[in-house]
PDB file of N, CA and C in Angstrom:
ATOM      1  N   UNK A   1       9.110   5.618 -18.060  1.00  0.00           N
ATOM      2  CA  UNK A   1       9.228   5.678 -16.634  1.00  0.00           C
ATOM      3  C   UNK A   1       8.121   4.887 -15.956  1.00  0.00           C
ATOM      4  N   UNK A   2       6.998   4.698 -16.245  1.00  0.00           N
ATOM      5  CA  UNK A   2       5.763   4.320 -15.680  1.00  0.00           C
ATOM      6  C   UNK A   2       6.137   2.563 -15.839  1.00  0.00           C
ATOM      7  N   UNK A   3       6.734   2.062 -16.525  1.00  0.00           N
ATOM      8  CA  UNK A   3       6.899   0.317 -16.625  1.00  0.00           C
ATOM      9  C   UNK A   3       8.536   0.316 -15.363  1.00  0.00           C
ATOM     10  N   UNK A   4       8.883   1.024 -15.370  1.00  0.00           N
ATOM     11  CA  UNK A   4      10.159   0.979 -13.886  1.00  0.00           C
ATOM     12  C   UNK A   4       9.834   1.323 -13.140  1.00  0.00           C
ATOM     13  N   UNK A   5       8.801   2.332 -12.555  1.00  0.00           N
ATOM     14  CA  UNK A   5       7.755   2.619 -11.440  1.00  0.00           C
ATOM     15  C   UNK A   5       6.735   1.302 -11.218  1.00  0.00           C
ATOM     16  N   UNK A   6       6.095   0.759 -11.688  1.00  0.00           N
ATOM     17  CA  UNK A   6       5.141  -0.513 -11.791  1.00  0.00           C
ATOM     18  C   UNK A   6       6.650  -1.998 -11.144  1.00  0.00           C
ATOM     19  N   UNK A   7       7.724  -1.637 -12.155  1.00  0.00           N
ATOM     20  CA  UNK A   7       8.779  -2.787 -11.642  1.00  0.00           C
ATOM     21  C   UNK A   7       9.331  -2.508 -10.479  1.00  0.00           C
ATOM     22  N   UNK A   8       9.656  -1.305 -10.049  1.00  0.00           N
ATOM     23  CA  UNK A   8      10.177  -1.450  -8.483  1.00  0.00           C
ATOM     24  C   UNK A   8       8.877  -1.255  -7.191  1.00  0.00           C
ATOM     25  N   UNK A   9       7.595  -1.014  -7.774  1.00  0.00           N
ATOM     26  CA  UNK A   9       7.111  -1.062  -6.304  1.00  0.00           C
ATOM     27  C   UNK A   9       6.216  -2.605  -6.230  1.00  0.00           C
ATOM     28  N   UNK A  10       6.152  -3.387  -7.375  1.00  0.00           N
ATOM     29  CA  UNK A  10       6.149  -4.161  -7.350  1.00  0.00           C
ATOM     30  C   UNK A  10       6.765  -5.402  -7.379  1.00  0.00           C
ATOM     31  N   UNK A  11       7.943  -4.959  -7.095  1.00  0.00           N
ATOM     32  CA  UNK A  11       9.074  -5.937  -7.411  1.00  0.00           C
ATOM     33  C   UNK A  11       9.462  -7.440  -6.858  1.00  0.00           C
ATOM     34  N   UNK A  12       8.298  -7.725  -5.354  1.00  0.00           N
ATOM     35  CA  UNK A  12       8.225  -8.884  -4.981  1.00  0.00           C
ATOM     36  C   UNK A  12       7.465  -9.668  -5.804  1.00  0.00           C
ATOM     37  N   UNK A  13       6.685  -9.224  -6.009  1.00  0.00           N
ATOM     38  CA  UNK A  13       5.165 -10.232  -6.771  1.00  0.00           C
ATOM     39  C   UNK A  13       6.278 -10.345  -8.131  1.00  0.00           C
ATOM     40  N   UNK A  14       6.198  -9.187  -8.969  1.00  0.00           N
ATOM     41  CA  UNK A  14       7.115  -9.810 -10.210  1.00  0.00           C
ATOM     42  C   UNK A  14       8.186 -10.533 -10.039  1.00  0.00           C
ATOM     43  N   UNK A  15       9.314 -10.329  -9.547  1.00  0.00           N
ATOM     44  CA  UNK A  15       9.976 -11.202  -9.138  1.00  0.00           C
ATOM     45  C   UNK A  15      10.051 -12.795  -9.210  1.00  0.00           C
ATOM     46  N   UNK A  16       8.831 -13.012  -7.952  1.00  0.00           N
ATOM     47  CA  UNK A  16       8.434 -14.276  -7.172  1.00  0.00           C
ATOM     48  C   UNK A  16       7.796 -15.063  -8.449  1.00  0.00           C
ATOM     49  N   UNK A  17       6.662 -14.075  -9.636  1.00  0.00           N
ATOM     50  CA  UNK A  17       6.111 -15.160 -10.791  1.00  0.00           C
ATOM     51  C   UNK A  17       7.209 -14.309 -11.571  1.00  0.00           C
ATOM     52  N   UNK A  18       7.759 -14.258 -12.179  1.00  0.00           N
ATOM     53  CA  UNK A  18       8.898 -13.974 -13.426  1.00  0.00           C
ATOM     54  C   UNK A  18       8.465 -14.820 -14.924  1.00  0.00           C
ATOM     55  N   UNK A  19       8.727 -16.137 -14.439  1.00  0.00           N
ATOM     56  CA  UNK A  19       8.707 -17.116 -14.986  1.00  0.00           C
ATOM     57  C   UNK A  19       6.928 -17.480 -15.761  1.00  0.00           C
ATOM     58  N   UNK A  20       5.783 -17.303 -15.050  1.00  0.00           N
ATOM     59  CA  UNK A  20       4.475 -17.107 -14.887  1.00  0.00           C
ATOM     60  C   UNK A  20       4.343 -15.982 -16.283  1.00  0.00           C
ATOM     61  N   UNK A  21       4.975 -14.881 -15.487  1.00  0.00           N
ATOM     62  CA  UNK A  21       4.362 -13.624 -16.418  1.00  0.00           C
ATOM     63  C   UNK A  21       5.007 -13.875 -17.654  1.00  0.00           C
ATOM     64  N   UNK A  22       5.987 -13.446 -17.887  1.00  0.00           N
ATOM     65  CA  UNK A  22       6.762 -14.174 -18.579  1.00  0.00           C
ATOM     66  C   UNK A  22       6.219 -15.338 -20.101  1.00  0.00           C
ATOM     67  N   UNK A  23       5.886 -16.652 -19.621  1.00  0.00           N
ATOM     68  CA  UNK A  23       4.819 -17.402 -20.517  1.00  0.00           C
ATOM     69  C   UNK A  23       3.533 -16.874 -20.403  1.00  0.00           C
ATOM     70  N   UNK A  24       3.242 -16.197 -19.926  1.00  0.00           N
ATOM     71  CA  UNK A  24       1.391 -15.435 -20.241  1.00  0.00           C
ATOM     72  C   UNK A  24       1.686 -14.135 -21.373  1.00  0.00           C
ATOM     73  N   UNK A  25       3.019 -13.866 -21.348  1.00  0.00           N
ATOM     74  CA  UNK A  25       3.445 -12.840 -22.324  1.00  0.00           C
ATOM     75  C   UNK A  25       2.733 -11.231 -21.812  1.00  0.00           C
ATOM     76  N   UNK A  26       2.748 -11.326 -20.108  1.00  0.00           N
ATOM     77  CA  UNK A  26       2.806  -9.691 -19.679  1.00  0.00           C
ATOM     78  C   UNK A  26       3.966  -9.260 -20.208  1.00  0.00           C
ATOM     79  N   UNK A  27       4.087  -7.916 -19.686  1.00  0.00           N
ATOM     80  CA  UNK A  27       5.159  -6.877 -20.014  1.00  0.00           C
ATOM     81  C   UNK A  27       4.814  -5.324 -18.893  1.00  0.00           C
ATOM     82  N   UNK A  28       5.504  -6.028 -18.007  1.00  0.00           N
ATOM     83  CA  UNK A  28       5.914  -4.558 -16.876  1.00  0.00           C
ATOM     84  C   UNK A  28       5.628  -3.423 -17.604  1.00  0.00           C
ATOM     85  N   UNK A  29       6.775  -3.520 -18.833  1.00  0.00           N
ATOM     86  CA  UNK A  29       7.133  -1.966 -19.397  1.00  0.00           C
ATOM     87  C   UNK A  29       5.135  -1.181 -19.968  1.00  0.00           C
ATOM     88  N   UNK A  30       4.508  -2.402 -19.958  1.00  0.00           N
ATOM     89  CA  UNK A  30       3.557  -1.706 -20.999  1.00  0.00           C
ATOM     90  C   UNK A  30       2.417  -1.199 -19.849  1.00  0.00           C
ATOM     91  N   UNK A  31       2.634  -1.422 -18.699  1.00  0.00           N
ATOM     92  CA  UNK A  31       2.553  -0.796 -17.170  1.00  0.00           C
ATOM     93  C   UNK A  31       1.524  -2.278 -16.815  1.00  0.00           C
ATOM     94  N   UNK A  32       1.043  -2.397 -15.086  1.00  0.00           N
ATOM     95  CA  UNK A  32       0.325  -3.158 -14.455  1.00  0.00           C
ATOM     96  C   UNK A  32      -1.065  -4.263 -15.627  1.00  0.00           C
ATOM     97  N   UNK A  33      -1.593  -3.285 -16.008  1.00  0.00           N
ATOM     98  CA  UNK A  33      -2.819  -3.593 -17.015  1.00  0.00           C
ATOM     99  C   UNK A  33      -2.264  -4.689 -17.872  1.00  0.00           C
ATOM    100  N   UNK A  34      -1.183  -4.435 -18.509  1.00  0.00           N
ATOM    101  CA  UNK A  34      -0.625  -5.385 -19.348  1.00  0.00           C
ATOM    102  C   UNK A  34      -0.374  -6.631 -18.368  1.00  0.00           C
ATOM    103  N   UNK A  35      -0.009  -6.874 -17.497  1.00  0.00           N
ATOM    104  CA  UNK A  35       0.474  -7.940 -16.960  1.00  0.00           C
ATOM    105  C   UNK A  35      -0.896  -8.844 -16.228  1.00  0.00           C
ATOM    106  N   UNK A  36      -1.681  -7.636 -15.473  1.00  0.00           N
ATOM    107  CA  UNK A  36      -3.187  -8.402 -15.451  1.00  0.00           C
ATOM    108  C   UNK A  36      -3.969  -8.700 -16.090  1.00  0.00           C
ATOM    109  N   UNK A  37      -4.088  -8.063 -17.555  1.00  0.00           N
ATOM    110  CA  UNK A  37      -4.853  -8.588 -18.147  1.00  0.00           C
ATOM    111  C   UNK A  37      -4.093 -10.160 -19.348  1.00  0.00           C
ATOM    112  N   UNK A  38      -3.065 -10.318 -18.941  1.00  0.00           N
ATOM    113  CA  UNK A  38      -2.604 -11.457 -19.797  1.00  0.00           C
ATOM    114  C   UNK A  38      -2.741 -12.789 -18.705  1.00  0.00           C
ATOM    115  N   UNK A  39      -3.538 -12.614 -17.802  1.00  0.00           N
ATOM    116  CA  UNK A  39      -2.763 -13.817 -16.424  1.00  0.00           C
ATOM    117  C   UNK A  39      -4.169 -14.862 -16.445  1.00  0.00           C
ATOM    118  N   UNK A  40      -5.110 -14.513 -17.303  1.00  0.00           N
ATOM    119  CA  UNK A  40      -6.081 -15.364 -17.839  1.00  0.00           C
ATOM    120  C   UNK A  40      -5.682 -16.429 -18.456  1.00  0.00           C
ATOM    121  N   UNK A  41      -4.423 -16.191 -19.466  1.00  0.00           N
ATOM    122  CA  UNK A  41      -3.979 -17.286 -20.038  1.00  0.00           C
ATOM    123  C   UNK A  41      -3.034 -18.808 -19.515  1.00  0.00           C
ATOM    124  N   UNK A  42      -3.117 -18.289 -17.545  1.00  0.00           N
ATOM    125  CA  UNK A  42      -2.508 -19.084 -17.110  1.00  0.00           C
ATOM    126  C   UNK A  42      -3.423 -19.984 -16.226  1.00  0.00           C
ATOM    127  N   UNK A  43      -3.041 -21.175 -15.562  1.00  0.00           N
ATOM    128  CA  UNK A  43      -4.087 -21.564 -15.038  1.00  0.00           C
ATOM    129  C   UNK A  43      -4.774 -20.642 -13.914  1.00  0.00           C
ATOM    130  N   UNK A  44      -6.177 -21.054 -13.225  1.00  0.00           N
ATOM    131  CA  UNK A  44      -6.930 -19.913 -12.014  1.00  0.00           C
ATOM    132  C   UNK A  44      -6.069 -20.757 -11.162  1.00  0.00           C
ATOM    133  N   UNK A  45      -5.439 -21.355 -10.508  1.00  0.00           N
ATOM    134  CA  UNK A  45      -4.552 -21.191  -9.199  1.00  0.00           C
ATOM    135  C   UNK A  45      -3.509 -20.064  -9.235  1.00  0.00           C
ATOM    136  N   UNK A  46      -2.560 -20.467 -10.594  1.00  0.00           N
ATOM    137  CA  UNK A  46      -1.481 -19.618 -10.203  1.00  0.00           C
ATOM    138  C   UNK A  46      -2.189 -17.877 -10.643  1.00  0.00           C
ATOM    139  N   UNK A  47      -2.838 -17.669 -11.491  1.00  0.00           N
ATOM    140  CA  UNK A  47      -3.698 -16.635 -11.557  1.00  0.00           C
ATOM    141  C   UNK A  47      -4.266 -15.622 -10.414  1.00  0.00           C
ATOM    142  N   UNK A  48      -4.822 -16.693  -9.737  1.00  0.00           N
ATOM    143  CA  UNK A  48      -4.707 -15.808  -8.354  1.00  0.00           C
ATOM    144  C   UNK A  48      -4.261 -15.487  -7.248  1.00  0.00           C
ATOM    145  N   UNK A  49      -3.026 -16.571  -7.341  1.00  0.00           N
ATOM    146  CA  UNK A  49      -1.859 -16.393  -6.383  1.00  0.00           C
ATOM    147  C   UNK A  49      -0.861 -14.988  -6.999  1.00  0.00           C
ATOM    148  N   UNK A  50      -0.778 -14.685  -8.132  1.00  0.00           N
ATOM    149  CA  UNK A  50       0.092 -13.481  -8.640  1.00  0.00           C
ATOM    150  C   UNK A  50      -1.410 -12.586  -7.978  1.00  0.00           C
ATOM    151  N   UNK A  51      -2.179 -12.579  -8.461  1.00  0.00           N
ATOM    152  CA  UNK A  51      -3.286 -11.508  -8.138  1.00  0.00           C
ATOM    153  C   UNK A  51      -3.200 -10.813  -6.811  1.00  0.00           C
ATOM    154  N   UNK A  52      -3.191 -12.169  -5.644  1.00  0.00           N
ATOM    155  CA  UNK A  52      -3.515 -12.127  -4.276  1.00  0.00           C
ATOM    156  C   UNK A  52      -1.915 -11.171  -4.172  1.00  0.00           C
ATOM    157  N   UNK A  53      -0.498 -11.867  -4.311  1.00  0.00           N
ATOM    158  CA  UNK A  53       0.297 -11.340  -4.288  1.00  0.00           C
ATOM    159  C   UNK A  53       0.615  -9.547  -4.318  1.00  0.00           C
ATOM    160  N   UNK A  54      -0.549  -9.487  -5.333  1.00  0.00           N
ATOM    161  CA  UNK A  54      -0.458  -7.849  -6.446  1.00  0.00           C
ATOM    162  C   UNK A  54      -1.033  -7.317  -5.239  1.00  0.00           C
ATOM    163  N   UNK A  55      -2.176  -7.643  -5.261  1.00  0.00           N
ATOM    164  CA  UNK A  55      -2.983  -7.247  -3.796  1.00  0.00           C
ATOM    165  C   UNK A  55      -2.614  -7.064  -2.711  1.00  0.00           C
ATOM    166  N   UNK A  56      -1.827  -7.873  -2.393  1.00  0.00           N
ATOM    167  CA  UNK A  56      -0.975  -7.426  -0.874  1.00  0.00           C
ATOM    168  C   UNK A  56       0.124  -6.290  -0.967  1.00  0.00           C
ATOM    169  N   UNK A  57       0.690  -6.171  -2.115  1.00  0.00           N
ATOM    170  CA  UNK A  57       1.421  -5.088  -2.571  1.00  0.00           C
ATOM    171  C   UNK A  57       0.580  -3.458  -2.320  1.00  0.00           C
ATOM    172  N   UNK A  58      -0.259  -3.837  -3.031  1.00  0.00           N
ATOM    173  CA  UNK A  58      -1.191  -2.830  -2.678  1.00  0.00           C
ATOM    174  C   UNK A  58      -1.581  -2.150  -1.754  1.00  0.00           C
ATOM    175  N   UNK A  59      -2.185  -3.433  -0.623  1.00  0.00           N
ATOM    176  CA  UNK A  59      -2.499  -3.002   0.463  1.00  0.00           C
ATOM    177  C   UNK A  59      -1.363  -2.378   1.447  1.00  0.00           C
ATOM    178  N   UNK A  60      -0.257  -2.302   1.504  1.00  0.00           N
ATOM    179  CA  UNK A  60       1.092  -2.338   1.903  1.00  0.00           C
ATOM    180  C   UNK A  60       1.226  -0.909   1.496  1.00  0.00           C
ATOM    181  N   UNK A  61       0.734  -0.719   0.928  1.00  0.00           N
ATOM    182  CA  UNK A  61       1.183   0.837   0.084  1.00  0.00           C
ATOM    183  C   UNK A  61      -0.141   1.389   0.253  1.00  0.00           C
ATOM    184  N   UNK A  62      -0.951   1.492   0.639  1.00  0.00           N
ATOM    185  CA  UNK A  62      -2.105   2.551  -0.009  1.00  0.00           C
ATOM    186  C   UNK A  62      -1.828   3.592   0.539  1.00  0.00           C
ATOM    187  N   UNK A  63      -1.147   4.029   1.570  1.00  0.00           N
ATOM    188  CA  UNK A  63      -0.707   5.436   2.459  1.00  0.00           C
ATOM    189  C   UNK A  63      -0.583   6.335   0.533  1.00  0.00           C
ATOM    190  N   UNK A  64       0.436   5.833  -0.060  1.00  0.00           N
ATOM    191  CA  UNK A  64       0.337   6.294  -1.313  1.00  0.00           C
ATOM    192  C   UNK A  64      -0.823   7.281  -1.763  1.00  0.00           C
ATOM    193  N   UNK A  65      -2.450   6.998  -1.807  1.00  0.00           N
ATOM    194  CA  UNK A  65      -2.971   7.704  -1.967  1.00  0.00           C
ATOM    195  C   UNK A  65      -3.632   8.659  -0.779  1.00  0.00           C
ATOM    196  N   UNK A  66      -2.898   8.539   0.330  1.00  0.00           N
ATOM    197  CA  UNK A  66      -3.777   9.104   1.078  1.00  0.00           C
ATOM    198  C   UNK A  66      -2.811  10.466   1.486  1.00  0.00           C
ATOM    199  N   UNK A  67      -4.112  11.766   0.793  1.00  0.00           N
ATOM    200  CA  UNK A  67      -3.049  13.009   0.686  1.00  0.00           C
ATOM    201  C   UNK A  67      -3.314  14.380   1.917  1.00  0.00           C
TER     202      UNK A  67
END
């Protein structure tokens, strides 16, 4: 459940790099961590355009933790 929770609230950013994550050899299913920590292997532009992306996701959502 936790790699389909990670894929639908992130589902623009994955989406938009597919292709990115994909050849860096993330994996949604193995949750967020897996996919950030493989994005080293791509160049630092597109690296931190998925990042910045992740980030805005984030920020978009933080009500999430606020209880």
């Amino acid at each position: 459940m936790f790699g389909h929770c990670v894929s639908v609230y992130f589902a623009d950013a994955l989406e938009k790099h597919a292709g990115a994550i994909q050849e860096c050899g993330g994996n949604v299913n193995n949750g967020l961590a897996d996919v950030t920590g493989k994005l080293d292997r791509l160049p630092a532009s597109k690296k931190a355009e998925i990042e910045a992306d992740i980030a805005s996701l984030l920020r978009q959502g933080s009500w999430l933790g606020d209880g």
